[in-house]
C-alpha atoms as a PDB file:
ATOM      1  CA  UNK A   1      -4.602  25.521-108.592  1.00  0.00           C
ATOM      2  CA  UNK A   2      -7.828  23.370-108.724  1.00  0.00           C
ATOM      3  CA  UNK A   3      -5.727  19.681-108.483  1.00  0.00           C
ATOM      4  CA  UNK A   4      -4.100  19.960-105.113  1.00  0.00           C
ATOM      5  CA  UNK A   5      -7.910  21.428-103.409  1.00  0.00           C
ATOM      6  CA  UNK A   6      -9.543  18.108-105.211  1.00  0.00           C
ATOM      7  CA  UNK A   7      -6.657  15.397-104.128  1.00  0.00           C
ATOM      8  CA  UNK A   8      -7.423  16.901-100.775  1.00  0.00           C
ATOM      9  CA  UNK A   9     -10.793  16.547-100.832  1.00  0.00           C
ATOM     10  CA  UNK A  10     -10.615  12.900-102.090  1.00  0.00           C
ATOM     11  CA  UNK A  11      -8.659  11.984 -98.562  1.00  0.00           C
ATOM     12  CA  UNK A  12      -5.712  10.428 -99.994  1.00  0.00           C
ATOM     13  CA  UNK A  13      -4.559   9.491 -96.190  1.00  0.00           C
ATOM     14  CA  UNK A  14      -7.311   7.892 -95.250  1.00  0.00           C
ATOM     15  CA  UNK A  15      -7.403   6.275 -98.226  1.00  0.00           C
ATOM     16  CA  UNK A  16      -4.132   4.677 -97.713  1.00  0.00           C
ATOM     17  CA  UNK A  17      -4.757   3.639 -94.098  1.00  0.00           C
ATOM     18  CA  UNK A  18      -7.803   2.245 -95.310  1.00  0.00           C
ATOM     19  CA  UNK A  19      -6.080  -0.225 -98.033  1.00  0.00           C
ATOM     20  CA  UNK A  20      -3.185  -0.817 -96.492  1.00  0.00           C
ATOM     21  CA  UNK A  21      -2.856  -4.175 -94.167  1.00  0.00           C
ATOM     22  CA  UNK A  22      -2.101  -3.605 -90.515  1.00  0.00           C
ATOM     23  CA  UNK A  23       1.656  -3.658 -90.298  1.00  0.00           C
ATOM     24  CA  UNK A  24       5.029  -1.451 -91.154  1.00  0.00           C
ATOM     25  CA  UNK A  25       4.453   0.510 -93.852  1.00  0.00           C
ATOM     26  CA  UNK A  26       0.689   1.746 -92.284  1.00  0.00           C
ATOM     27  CA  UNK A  27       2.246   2.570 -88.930  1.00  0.00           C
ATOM     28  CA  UNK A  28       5.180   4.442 -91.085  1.00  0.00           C
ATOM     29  CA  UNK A  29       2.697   6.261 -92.826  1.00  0.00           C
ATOM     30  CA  UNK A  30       0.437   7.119 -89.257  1.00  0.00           C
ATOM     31  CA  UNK A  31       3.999   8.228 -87.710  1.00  0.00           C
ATOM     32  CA  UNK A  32       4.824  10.598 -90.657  1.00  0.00           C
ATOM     33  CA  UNK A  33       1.517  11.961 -90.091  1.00  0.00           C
ATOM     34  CA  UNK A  34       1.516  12.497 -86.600  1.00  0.00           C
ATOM     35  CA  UNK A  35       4.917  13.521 -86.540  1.00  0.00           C
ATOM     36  CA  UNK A  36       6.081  17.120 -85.132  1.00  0.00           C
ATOM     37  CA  UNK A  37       7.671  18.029 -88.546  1.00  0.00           C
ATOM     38  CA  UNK A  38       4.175  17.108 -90.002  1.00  0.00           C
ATOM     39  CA  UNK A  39       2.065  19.181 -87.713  1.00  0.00           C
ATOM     40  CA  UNK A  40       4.545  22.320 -88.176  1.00  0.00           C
ATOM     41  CA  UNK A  41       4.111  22.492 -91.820  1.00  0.00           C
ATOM     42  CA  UNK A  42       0.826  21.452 -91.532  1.00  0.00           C
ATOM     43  CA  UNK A  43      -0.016  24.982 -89.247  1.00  0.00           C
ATOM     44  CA  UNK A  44      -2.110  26.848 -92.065  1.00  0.00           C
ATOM     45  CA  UNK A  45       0.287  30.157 -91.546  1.00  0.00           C
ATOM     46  CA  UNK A  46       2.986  28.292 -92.229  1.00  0.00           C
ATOM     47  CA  UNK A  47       1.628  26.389 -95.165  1.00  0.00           C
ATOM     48  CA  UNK A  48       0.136  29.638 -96.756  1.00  0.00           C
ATOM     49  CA  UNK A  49       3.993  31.360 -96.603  1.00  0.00           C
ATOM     50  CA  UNK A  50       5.159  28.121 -98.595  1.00  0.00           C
ATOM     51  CA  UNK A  51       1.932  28.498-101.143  1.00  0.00           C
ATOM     52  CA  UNK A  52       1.538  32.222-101.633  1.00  0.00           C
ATOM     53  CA  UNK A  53       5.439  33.298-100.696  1.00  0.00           C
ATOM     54  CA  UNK A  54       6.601  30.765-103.637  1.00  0.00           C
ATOM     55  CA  UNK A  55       4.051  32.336-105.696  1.00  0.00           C
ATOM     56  CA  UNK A  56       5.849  35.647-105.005  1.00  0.00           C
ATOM     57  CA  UNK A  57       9.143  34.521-105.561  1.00  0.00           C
ATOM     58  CA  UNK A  58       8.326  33.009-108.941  1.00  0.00           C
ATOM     59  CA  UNK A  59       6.656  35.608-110.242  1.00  0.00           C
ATOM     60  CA  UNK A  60       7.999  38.822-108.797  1.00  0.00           C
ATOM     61  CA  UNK A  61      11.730  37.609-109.072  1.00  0.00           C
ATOM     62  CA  UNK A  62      13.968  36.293-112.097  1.00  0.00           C
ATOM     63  CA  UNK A  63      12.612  32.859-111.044  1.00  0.00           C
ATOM     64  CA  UNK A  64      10.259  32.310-113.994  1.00  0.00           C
ATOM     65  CA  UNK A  65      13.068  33.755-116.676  1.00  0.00           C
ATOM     66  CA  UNK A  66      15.894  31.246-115.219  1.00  0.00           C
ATOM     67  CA  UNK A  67      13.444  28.399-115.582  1.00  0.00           C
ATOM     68  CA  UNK A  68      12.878  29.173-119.136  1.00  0.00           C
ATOM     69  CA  UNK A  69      16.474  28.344-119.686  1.00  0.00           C
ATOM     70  CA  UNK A  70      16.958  25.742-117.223  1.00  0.00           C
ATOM     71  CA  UNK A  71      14.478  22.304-117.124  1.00  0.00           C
ATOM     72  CA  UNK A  72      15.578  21.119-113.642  1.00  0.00           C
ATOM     73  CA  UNK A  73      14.613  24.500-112.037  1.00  0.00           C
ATOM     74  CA  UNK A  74      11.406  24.607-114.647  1.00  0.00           C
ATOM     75  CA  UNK A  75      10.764  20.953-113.061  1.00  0.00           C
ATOM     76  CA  UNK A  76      11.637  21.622-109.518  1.00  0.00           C
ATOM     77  CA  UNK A  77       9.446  24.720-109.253  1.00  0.00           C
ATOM     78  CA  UNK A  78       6.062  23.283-110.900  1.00  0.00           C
ATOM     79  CA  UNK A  79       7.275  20.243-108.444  1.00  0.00           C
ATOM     80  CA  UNK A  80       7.386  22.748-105.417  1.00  0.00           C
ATOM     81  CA  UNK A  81       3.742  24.825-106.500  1.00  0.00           C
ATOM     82  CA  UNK A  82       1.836  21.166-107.131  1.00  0.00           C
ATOM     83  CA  UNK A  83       3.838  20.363-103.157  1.00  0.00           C
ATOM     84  CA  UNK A  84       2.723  23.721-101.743  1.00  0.00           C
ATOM     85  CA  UNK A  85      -0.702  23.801-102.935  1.00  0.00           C
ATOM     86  CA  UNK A  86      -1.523  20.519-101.428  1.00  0.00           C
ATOM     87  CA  UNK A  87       0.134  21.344 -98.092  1.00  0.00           C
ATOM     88  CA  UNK A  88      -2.069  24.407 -98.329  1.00  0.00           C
ATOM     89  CA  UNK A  89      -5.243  22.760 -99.113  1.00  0.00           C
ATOM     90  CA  UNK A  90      -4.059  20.093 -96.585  1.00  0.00           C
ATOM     91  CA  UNK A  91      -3.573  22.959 -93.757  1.00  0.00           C
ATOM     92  CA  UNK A  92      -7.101  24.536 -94.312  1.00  0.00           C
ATOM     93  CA  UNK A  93      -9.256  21.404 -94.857  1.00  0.00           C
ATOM     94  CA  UNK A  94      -7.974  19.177 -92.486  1.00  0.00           C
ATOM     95  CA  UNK A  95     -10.034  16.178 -93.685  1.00  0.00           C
ATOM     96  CA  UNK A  96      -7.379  13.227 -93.211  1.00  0.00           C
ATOM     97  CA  UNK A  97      -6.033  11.869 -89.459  1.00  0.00           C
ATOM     98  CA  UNK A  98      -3.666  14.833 -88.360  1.00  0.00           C
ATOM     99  CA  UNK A  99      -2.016  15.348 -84.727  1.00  0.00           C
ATOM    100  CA  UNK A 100      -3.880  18.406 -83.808  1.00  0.00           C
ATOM    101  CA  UNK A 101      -6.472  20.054 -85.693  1.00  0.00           C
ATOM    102  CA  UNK A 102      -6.065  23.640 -85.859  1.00  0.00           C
ATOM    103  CA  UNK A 103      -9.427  26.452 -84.746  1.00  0.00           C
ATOM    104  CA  UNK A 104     -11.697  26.946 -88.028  1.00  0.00           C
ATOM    105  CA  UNK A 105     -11.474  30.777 -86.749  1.00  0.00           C
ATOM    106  CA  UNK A 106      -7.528  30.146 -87.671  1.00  0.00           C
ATOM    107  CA  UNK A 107      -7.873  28.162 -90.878  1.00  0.00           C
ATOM    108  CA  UNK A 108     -10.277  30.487 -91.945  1.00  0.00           C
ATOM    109  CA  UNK A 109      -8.332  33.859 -91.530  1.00  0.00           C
ATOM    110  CA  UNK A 110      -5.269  32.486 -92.991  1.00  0.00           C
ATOM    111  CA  UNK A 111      -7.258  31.336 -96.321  1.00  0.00           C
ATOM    112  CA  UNK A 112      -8.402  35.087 -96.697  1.00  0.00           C
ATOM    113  CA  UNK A 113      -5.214  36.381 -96.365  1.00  0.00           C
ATOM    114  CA  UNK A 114      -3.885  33.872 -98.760  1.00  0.00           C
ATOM    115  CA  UNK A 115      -6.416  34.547-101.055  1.00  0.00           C
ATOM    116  CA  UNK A 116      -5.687  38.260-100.577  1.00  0.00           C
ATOM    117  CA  UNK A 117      -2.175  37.784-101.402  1.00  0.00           C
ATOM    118  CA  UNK A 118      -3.044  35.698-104.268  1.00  0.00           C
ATOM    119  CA  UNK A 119      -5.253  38.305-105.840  1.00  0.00           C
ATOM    120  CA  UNK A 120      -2.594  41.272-104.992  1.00  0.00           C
ATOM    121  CA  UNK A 121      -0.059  39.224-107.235  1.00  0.00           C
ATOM    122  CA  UNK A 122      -2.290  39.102-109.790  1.00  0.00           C
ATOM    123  CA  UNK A 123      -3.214  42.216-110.322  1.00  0.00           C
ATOM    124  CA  UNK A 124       0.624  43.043-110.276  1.00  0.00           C
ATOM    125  CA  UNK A 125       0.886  40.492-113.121  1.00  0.00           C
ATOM    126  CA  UNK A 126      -1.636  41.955-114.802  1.00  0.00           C
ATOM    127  CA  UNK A 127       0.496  45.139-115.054  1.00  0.00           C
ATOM    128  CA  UNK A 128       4.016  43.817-114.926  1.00  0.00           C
ATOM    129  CA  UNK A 129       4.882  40.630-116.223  1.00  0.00           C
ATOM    130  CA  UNK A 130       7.776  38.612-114.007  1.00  0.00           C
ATOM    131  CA  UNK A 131      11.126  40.569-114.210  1.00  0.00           C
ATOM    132  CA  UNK A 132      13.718  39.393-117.393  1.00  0.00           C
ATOM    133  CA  UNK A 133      10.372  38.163-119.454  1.00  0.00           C
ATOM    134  CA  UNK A 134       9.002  39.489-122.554  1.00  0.00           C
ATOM    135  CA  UNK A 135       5.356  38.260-122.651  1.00  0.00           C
ATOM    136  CA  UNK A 136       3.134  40.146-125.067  1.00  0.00           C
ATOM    137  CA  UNK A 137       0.726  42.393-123.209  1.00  0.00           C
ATOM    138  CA  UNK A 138      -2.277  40.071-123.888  1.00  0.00           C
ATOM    139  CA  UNK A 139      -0.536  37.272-122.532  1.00  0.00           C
ATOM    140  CA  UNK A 140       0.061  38.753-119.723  1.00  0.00           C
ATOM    141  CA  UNK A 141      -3.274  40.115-118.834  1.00  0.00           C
ATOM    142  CA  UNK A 142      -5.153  36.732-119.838  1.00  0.00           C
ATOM    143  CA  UNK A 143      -2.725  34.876-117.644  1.00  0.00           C
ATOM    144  CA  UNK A 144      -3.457  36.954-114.730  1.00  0.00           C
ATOM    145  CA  UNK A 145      -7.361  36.542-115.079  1.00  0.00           C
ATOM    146  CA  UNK A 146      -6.953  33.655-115.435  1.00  0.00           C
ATOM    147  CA  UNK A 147      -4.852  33.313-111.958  1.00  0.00           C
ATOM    148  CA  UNK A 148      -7.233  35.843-109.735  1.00  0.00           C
ATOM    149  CA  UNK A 149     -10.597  34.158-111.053  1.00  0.00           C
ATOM    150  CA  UNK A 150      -9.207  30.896-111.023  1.00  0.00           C
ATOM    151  CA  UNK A 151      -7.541  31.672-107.308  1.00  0.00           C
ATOM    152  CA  UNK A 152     -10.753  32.999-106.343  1.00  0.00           C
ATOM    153  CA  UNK A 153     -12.960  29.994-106.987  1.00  0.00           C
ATOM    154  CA  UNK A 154     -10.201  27.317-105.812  1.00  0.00           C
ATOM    155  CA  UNK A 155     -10.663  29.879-102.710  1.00  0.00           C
ATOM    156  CA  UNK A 156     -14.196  29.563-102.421  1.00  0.00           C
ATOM    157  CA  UNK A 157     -14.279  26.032-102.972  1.00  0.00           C
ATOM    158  CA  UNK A 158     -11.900  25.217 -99.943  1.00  0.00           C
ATOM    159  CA  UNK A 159     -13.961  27.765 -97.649  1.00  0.00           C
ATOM    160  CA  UNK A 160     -16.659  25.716 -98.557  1.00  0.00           C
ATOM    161  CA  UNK A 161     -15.094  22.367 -97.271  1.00  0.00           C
ATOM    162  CA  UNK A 162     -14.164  24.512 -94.076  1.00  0.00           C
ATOM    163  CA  UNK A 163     -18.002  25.786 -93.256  1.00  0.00           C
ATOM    164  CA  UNK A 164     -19.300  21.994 -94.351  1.00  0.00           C
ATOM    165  CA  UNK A 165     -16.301  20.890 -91.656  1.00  0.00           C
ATOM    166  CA  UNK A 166     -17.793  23.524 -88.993  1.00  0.00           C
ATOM    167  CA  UNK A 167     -21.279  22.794 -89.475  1.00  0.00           C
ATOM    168  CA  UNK A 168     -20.654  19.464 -88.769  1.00  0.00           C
ATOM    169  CA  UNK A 169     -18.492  19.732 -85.912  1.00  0.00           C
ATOM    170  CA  UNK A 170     -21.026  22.338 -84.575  1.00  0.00           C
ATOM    171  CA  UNK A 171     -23.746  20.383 -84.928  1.00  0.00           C
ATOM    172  CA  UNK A 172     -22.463  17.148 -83.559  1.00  0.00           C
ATOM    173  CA  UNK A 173     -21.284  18.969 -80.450  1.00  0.00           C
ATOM    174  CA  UNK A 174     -24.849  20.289 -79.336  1.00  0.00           C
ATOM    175  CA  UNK A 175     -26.492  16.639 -80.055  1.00  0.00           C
ATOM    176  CA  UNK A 176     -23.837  14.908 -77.708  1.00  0.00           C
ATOM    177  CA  UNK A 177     -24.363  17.229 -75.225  1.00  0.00           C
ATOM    178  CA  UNK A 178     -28.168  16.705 -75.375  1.00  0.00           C
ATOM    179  CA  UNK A 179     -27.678  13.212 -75.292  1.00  0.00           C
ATOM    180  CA  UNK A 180     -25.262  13.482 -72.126  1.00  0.00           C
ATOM    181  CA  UNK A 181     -28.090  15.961 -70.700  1.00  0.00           C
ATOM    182  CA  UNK A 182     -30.963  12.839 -71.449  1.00  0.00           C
ATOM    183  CA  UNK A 183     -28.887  10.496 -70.210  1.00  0.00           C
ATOM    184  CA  UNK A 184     -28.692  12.056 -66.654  1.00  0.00           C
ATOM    185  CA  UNK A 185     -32.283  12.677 -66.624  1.00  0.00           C
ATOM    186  CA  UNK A 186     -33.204   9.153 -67.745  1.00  0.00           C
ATOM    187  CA  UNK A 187     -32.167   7.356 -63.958  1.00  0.00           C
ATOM    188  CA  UNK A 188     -34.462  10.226 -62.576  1.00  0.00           C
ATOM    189  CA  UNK A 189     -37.459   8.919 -64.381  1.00  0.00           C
ATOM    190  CA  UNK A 190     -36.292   5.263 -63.878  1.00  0.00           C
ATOM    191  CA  UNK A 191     -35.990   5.959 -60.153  1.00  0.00           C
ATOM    192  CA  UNK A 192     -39.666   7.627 -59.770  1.00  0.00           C
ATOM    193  CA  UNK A 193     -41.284   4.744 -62.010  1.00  0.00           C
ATOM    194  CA  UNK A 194     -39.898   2.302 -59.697  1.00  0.00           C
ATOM    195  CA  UNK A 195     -41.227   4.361 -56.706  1.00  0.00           C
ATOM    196  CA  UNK A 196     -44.715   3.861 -58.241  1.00  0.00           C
ATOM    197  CA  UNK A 197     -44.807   0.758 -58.722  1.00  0.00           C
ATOM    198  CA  UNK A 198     -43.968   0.011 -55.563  1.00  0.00           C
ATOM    199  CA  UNK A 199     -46.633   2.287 -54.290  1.00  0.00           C
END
């Protein structure tokens, strides 16, 4: 849960664009980015069905007991949660170039939903292990504190990177327009020091 919130937060696109030399593969990797496909899966309601809902359909269908006996589906699925989780951390931070950032307001109500959901499966775990497993009871219940308090401070982490992200936004708004406002005012003052110097 932790890994996908920390790649994010390292910027692995701008990264790249940073290191890479102007030419194909950088303007590939800016039209990926900026593509529509991108920015649809990168709307944080959609990313948070693809996080939480495969969360759901692991653990609260016969998902988890098939991939005991299978290592492709075992493979593919902790391929698809490490995939999800960064498209989710992706969606909510929104630190790296993307074609349209989405409202905090948004971000922000769809990671407490998330994190709802995430702490509703839980506690079903904690009861009910996945359907067609035999876990011992222990098992069970460690595994789902361990997924609500770890969910719950991933959570908190990546609201954290969202009020840091508002703050600054917020902040930087209110100083341009101040410097907008000084700028008008300062041919004003230009204009009446002229006027007394030639009086």
């Amino acid at each position: 849960m932790a890994g996908p919130a920390l790649l994010v937060v390292a910027r692995p696109l701008t990264l790249a664009l940073r290191l890479l030399p102007p030419g194909g593969v950088r303007r590939g990797l800016l039209r990926a980015a900026h593509s529509p496909p991108a920015a649809w899966l990168l709307l944080p309601p959609v990313a948070a069905v693809v996080d939480v809902g495969g969360l759901w359909a692991l653990y609260r269908t016969g998902l988890t007991a098939a991939a005991h006996h299978r290592p492709w589906l075992d493979g593919a699925l902790h391929l698809h949660m490490a995939a999800a989780g960064l498209l989710f951390s992706s969606a909510i931070c929104q630190l790296d170039p993307v074609r349209r950032r989405r409202s905090t307001a948004l971000r922000a109500t769809t990671l407490l939903l998330a994190g709802t959901a995430h702490a509703v499966l839980a506690k079903t775990l904690y009861a009910t292990g996945p359907p067609g497993t035999a876990f011992a009871a222990a098992d069970l219940r460690a595994g789902a504190q361990v997924m609500y308090y770890g969910g719950d401070a991933v959570e908190v982490a990546l609201a954290l990177v969202l009020a840091v992200g508002w703050y600054t936004a917020a902040g930087r708004r209110p100083r341009r327009t101040g410097d907008a406002a000084r700028g008008r005012r300062l041919p004003a003052a230009h204009a009446r020091s002229a006027a007394s110097e030639v009086g």
